[in-house]
Protein backbone atom coordinates (compact mmCIF):
# COMPACT_ATOMS: atom_id res chain seq x y z
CA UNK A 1 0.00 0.00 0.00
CA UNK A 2 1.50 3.23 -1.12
CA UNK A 3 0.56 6.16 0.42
CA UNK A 4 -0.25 9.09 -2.19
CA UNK A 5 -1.91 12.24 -0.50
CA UNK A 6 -2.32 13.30 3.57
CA UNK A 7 -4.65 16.15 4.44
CA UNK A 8 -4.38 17.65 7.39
CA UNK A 9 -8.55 18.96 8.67
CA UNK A 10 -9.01 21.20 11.46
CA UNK A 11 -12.89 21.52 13.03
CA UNK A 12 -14.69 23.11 15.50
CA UNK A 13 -17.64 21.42 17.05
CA UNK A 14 -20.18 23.29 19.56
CA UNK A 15 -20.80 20.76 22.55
CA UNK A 16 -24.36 20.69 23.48
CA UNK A 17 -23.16 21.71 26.81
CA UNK A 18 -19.87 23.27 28.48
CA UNK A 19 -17.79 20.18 30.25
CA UNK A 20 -15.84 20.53 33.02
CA UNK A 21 -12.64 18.97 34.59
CA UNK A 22 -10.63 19.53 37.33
CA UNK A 23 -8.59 20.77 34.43
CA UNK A 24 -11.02 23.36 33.02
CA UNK A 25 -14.11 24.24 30.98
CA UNK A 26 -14.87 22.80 27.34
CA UNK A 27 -17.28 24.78 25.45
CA UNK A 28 -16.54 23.44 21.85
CA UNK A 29 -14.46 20.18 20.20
CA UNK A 30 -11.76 21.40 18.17
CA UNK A 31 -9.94 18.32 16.40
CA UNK A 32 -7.65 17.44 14.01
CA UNK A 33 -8.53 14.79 11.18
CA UNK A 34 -6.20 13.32 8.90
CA UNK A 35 -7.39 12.17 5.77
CA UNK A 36 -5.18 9.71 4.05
CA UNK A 37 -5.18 8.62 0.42
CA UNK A 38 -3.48 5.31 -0.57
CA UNK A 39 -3.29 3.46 -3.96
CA UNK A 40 -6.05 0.90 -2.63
CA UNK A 41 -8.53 3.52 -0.67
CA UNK A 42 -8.99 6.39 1.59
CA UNK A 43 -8.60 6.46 5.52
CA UNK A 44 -9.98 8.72 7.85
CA UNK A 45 -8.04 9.14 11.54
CA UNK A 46 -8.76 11.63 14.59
CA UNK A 47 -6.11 13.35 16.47
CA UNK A 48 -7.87 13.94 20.23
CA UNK A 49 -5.10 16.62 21.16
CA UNK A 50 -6.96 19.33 22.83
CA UNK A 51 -6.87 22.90 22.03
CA UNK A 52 -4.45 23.80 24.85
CA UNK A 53 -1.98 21.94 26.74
CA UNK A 54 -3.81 21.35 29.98
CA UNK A 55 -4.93 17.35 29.64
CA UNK A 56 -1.73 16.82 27.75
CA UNK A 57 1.37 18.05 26.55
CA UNK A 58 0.20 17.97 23.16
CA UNK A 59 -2.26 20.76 22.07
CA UNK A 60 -4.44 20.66 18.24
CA UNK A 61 -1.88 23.51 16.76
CA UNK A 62 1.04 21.45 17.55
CA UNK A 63 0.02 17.86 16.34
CA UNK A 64 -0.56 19.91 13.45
CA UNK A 65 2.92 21.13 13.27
CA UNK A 66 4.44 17.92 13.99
CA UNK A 67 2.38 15.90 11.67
CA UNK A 68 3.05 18.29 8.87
CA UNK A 69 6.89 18.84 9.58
CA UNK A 70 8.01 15.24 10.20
CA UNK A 71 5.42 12.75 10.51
CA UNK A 72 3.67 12.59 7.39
CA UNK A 73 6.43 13.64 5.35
CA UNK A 74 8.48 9.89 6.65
CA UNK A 75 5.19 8.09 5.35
CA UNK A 76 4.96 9.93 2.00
CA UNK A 77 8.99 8.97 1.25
CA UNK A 78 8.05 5.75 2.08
CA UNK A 79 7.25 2.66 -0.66
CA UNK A 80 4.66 0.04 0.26
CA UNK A 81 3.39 -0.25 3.38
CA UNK A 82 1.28 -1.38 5.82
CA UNK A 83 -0.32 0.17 9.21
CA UNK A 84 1.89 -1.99 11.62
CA UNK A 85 5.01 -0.17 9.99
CA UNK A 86 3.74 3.59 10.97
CA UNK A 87 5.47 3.21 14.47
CA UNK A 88 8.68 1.78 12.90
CA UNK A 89 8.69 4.23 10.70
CA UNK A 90 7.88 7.16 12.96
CA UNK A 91 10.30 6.08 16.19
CA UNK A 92 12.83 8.57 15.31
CA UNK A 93 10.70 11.35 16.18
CA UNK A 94 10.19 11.18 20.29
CA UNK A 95 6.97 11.86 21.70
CA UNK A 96 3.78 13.56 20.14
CA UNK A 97 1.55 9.85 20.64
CA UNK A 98 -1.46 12.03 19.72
CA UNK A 99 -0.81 12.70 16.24
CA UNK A 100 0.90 9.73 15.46
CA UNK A 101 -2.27 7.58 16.82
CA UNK A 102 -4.14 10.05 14.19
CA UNK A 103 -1.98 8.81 11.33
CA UNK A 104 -2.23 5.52 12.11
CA UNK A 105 -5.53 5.09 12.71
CA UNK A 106 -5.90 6.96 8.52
CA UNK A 107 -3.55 4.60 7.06
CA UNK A 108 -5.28 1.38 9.37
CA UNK A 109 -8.44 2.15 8.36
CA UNK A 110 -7.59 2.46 4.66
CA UNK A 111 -5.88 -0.31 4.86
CA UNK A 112 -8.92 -2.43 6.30
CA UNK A 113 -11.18 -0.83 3.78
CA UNK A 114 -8.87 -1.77 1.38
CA UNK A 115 -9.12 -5.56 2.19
CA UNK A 116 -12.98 -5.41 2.87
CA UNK A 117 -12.48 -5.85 6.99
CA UNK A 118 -13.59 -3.85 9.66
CA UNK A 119 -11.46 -2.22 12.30
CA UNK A 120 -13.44 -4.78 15.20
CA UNK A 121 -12.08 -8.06 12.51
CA UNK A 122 -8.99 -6.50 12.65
CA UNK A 123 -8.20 -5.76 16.31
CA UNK A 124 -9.75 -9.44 17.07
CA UNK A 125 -13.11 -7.57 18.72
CA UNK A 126 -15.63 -10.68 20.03
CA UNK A 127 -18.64 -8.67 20.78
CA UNK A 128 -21.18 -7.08 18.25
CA UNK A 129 -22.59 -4.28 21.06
CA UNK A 130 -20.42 -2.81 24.33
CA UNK A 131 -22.19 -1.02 27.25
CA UNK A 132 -22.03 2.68 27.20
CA UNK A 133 -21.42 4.99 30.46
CA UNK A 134 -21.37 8.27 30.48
CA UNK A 135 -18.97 10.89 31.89
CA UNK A 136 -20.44 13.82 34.27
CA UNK A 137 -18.65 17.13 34.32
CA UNK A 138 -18.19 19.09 37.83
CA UNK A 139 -21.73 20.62 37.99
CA UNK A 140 -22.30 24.38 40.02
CA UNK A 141 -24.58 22.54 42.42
CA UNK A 142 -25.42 19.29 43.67
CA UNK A 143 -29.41 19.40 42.50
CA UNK A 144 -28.01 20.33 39.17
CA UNK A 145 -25.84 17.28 38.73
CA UNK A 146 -28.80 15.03 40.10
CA UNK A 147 -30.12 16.27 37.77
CA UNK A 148 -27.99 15.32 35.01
CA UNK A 149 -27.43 11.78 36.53
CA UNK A 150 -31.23 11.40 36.33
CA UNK A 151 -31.25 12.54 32.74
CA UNK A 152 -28.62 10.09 31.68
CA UNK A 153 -30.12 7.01 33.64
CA UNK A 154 -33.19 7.51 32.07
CA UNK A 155 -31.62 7.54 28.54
CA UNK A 156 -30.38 4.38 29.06
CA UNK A 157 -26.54 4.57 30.25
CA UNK A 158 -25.34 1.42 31.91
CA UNK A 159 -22.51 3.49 34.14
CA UNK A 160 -22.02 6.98 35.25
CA UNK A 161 -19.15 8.49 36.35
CA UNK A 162 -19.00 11.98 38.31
CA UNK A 163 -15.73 13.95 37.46
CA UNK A 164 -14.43 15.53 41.05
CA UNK A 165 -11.68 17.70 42.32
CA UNK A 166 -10.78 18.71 46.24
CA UNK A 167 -14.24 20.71 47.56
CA UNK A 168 -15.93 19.00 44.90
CA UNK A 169 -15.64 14.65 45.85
CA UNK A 170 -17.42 13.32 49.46
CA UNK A 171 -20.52 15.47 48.71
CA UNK A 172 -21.67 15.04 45.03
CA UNK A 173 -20.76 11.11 45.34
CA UNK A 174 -23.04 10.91 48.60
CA UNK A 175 -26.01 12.68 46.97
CA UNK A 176 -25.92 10.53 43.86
CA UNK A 177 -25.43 7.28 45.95
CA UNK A 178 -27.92 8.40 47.69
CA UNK A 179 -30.55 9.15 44.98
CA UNK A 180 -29.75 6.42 43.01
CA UNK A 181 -29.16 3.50 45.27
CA UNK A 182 -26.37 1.01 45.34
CA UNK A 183 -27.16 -0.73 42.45
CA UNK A 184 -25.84 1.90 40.28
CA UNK A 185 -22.51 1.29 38.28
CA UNK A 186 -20.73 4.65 39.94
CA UNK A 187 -17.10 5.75 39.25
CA UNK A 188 -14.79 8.95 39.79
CA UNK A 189 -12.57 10.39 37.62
CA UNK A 190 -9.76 12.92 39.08
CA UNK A 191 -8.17 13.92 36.54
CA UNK A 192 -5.09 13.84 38.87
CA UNK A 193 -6.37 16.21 41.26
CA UNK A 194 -5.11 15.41 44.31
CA UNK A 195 -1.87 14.20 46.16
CA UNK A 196 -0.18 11.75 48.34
CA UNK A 197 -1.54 13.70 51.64
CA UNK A 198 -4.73 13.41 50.49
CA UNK A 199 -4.77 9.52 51.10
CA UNK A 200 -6.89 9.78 54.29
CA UNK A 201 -9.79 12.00 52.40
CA UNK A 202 -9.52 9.75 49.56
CA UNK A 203 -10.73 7.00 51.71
CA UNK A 204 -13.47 8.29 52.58
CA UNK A 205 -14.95 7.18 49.30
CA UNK A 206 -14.36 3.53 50.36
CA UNK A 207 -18.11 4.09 51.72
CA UNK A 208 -20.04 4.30 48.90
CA UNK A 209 -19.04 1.17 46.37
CA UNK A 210 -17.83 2.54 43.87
CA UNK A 211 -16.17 0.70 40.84
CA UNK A 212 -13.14 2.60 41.17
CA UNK A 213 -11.18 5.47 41.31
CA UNK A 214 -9.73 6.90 38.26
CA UNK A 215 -6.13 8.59 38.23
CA UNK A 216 -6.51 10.31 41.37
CA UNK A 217 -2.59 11.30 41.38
CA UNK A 218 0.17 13.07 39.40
CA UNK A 219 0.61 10.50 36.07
CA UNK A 220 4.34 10.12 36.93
CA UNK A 221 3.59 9.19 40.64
CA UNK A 222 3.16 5.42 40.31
CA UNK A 223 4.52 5.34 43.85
CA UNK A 224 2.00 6.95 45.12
CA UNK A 225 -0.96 5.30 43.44
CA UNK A 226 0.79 1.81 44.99
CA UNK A 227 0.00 3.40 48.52
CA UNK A 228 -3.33 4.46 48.08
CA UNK A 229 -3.75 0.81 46.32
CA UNK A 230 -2.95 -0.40 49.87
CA UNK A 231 -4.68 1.88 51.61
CA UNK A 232 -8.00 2.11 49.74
CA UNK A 233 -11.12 -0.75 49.21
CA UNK A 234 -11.61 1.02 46.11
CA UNK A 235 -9.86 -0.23 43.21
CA UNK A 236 -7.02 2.43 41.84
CA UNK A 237 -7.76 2.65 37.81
CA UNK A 238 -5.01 4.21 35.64
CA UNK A 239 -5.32 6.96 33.03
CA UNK A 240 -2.97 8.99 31.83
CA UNK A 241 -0.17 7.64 33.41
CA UNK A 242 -0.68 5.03 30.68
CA UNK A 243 0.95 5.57 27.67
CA UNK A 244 2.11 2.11 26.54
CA UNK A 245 2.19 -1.45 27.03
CA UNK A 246 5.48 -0.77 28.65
CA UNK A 247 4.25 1.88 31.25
CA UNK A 248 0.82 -0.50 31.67
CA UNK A 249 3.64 -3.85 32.42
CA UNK A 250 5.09 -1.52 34.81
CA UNK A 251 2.41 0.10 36.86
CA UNK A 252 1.11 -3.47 37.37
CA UNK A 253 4.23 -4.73 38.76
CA UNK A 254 4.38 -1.95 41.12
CA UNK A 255 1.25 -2.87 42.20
CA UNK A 256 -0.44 1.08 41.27
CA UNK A 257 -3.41 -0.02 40.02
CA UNK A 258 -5.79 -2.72 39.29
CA UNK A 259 -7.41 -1.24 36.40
CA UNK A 260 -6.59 0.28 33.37
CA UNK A 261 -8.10 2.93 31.36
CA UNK A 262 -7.45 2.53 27.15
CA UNK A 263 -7.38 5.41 25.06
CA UNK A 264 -6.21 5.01 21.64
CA UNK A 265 -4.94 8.07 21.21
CA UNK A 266 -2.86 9.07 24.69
CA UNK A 267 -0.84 5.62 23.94
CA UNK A 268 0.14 6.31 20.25
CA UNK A 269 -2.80 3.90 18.44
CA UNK A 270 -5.34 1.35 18.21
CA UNK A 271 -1.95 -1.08 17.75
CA UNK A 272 -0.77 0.05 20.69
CA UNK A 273 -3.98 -0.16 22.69
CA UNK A 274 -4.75 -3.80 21.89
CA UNK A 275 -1.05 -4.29 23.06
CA UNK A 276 -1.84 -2.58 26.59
CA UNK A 277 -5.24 -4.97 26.16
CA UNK A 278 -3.35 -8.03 26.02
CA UNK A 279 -0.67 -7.07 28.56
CA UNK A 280 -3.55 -5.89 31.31
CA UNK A 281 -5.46 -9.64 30.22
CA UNK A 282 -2.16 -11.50 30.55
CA UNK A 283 -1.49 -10.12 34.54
CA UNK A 284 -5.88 -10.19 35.07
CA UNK A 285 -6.31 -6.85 35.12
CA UNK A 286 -9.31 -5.54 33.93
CA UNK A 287 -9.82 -2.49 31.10
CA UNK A 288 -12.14 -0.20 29.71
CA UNK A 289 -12.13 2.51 27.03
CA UNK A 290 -11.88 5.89 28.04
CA UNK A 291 -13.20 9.06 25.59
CA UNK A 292 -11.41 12.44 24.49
CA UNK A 293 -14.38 14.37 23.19
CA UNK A 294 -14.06 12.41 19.83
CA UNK A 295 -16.58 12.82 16.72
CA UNK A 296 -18.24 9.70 15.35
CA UNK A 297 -14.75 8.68 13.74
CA UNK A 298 -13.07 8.01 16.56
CA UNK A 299 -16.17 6.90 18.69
CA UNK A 300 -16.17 3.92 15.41
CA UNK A 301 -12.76 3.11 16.51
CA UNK A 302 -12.86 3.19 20.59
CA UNK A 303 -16.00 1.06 19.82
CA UNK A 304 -14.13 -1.77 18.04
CA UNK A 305 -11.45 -1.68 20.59
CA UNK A 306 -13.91 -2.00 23.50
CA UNK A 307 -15.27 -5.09 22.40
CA UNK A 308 -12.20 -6.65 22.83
CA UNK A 309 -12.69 -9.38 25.49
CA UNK A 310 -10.72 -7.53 28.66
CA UNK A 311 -12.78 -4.40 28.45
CA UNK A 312 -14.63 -6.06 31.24
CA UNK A 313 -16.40 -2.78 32.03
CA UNK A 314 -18.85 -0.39 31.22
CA UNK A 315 -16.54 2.93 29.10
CA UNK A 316 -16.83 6.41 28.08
CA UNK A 317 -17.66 5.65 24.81
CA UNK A 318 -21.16 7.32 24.67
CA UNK A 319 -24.04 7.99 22.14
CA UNK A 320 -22.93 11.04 19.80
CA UNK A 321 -25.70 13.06 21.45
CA UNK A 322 -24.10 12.85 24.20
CA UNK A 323 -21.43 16.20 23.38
CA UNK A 324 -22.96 16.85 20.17
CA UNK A 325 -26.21 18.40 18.01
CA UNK A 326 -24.66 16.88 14.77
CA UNK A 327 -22.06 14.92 14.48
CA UNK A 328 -19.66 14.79 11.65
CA UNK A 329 -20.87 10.94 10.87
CA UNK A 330 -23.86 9.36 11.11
CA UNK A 331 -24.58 9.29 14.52
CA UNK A 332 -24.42 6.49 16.73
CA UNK A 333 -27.60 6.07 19.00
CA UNK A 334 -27.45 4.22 22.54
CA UNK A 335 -30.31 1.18 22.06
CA UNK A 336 -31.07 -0.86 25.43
CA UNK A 337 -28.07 0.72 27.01
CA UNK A 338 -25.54 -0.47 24.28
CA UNK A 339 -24.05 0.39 21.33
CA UNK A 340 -23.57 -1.00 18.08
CA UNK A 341 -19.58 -2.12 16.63
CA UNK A 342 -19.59 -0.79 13.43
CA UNK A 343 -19.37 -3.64 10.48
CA UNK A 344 -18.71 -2.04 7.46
CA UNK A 345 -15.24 -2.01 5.66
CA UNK A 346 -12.07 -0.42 7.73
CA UNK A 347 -13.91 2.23 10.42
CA UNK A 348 -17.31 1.84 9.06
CA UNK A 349 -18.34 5.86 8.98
CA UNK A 350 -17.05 8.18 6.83
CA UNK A 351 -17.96 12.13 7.44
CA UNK A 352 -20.88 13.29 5.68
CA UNK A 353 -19.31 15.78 3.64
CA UNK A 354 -22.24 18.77 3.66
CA UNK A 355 -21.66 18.53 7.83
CA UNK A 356 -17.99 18.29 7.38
CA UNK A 357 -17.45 21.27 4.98
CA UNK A 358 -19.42 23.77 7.67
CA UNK A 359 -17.46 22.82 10.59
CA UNK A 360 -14.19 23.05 8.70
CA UNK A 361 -11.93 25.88 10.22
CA UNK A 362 -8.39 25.01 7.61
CA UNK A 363 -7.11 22.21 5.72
CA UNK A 364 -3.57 21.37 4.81
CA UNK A 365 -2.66 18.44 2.14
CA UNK A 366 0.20 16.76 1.71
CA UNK A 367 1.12 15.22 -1.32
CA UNK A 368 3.03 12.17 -1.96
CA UNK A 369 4.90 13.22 -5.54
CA UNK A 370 6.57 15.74 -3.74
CA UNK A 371 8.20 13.44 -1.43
């Protein structure tokens, strides 16, 4: 597979409501798409880089100068290929796993298009449907997050999970425990939020059964997640301190958590995330598929890689409704709680062009003659 043409798409998407983090306030999506064109087809990837440098150290304007400067042009020089070569060929340039999960995930799913298979055939998925959860945002009052939580239970969603932060933690969790009852599939995300000498307020949480806690400390303190592994009921889940199978092999051995968050993108590709699948299966640790925001592109993808047969547990991978009005695919629609693995050839969406072209901000192209 030769690869002929790369454009580079920026977008702006309105969310259908702001979302907020520990980390700050999202009002719109704005993403990166790369568009690749290959002498068999044409593959569509999603960079989930945000617009600033808050999540990650990676930010939408610089995947774009990365991919554009020495990503793509590697791929262009390059003669036949295939997508399980984009990392070899990309190694030399450290870093930026954001945009270089964006170009493979193009040149995989033109590849899989190009052989008439489906991104779940070709990341070995075993399930036709996955559960979807939902993620809450830090709300100005408690009634008003009830609120929400109501409105998403009665939509369907299998799991919710309450973003917190120090001030906001003990009281929201309580009132939707409360409200809700134990059966309810509840989680916390942190967003790394906290610190080690917060290990005694932490606990606290052991109270109300939750299914974990999600990356409640700095990513590079794996230390300190192994204490509060010790020292809490509540299983320690992983996020962004994962950005490998490497990193996932080690945090297990240190004992710093005993789940794992996937997310395609923060660990440099779907390739890479059914690596830190089969590592986290191998030591029985559980996963689940976290979500950046992403259109209907990469929700096709995350959705493949969550029916993989470790993600034991409800993800973020949510109806398109969920963040957006109209997405830039056809949207996928939550059904009994679930959602549907796409079938068709390599992602199985492709953006509807009229909704594409009115959400476009700038597009850059790359071509491969000039390589």
């Amino acid at each position: 597979m030769k690869i002929e043409r790369v454009a580079l798409r920026r977008i702006a998407l309105p969310l259908v409501s702001p979302f907020r983090t520990s980390l700050g306030i999202e009002y719109e999506r704005v993403a990166l798409l790369v568009q690749v064109t290959t002498s068999d087809a044409e593959g569509w990837g999603e960079c989930v880089a945000g617009a600033d440098a808050s999540y990650s150290s990676e930010y939408v304007e610089g995947a774009e100068d990365v991919l554009l400067r020495h990503l793509v042009p590697p791929l262009l020089a390059a003669g036949s290929m295939t997508a399980h070569t984009v990392a070899p060929l990309l190694a030399g340039v450290k870093g930026h796993r954001m945009a270089k999960a964006a170009l493979e995930m193009a040149v995989l799913d033109a590849e899989l298009r190009g052989h008439g298979l489906s991104f779940a055939a070709g990341l070995g998925a075993v399930a036709d449907s996955v559960p979807s959860g939902v993620s809450v945002g830090i709300m100005d009052s408690v009634p008003e997050l009830l609120d929400a939580v109501a409105g998403y239970l009665a939509r369907g969603y299998r799991r919710i999970k309450l973003k917190i932060e120090p001030g906001w933690d003990f009281a929201p969790v309580r009132a939707v425990r409360e409200r809700f009852g134990d059966d309810l599939l509840l989680q916390v995300d942190a967003n790394a939020a906290y610190t080690r000498a917060d290990v005694r307020h932490l606990a606290r949480l052991d109270d109300f059964d939750l299914l974990l806690i999600e990356q409640p400390l700095d990513e590079e303190d794996l230390l300190g997640h192994a204490t509060l592994v010790r020292s809490l009921r509540t299983p320690i889940c992983l996020d962004e301190s994962i950005v490998s199978a490497r990193s996932a092999a080690d945090a297990i051995a240190l004992g710093a958590c005993r789940i794992v968050n996937v997310k395609p993108g923060r660990v440099g590709g779907y390739l890479e995330a059914r690596r830190i699948h089969d590592v986290c299966a191998a030591s029985g640790v559980p996963v689940w598929c976290g979500g950046m925001l992403e259109t209907g592109l990469g929700r096709a993808g995350n959705l493949a890689l969550a029916a993989l047969p470790n993600f034991t547990l409800p993800g973020d991978v949510s109806a398109s409704d969920r963040y957006y009005e109209t997405d830039i695919t056809e949207p996928f629609v939550l059904r009994d709680g679930n959602l549907a693995v796409p079938t068709g050839p390599g992602l199985g969406v492709v953006p509807i062009p009229e909704v594409l072209g009115e959400v476009t901000t700038s597009v850059r192209e790359l071509i491969g003659e000039d390589y």
